[in-house]
Protein backbone atom coordinates (compact mmCIF):
# COMPACT_ATOMS: atom_id res chain seq x y z
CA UNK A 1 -42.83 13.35 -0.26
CA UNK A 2 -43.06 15.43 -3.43
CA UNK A 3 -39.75 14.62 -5.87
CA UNK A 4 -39.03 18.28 -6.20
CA UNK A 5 -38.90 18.96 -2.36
CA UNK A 6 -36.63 15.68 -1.86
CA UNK A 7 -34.46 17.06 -4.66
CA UNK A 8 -34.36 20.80 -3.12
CA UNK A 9 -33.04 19.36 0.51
CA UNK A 10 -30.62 17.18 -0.81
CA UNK A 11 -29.07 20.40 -3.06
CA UNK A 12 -29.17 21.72 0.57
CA UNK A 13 -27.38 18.92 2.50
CA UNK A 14 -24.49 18.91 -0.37
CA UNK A 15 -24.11 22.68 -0.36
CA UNK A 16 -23.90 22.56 3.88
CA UNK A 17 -19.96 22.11 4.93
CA UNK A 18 -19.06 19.22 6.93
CA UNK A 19 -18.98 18.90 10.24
CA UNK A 20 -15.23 18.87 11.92
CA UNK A 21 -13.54 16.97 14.47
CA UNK A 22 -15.82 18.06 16.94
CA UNK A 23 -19.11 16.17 15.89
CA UNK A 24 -16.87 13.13 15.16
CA UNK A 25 -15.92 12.73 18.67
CA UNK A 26 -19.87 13.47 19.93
CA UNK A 27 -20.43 10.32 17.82
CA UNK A 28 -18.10 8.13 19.88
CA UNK A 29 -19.43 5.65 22.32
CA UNK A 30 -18.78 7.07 26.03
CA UNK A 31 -16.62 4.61 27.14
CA UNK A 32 -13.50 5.10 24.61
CA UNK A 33 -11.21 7.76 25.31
CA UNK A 34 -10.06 10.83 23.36
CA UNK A 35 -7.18 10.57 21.20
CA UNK A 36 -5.04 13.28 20.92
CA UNK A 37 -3.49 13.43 17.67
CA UNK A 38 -0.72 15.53 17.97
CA UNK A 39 0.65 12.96 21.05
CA UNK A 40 1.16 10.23 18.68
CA UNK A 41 4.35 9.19 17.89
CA UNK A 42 4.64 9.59 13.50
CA UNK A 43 7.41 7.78 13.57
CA UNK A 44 5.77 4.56 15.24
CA UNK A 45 2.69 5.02 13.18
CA UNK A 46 5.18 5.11 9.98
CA UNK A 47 6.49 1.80 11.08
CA UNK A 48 3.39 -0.09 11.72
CA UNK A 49 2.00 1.07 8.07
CA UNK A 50 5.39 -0.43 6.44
CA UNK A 51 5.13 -3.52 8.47
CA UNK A 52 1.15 -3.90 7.65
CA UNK A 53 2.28 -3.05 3.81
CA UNK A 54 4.72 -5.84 3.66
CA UNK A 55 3.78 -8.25 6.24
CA UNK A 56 0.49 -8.34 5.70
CA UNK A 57 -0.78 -12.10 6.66
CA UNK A 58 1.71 -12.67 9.90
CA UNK A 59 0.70 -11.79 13.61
């Protein structure tokens, strides 16, 4: 592949936006189920990341 061509599609892929939530889930294996975001509780998931912060090393 010529250098300048490699170059030119790569400009291309960084210029392209991202793909969303969407494609993320397509990429899942079939088996595990969908979480829905908004359904978790923030409060629990606040608590879990203070205890993992601080209390790293014990079950």
């Amino acid at each position: 592949m010529d250098f300048n061509h490699f170059r030119e599609e790569l400009e291309k892929a960084f210029t392209r936006p991202l793909p969303g939530q969407d494609a993320q889930y397509q990429m899942t294996p079939a088996g595990r189920e969908r979480v829905d975001l908004k359904r978790i509780d923030q409060e629990k998931v606040k608590q879990a990341a203070t205890a993992a912060l601080f209390f790293p090393m014990q079950n």
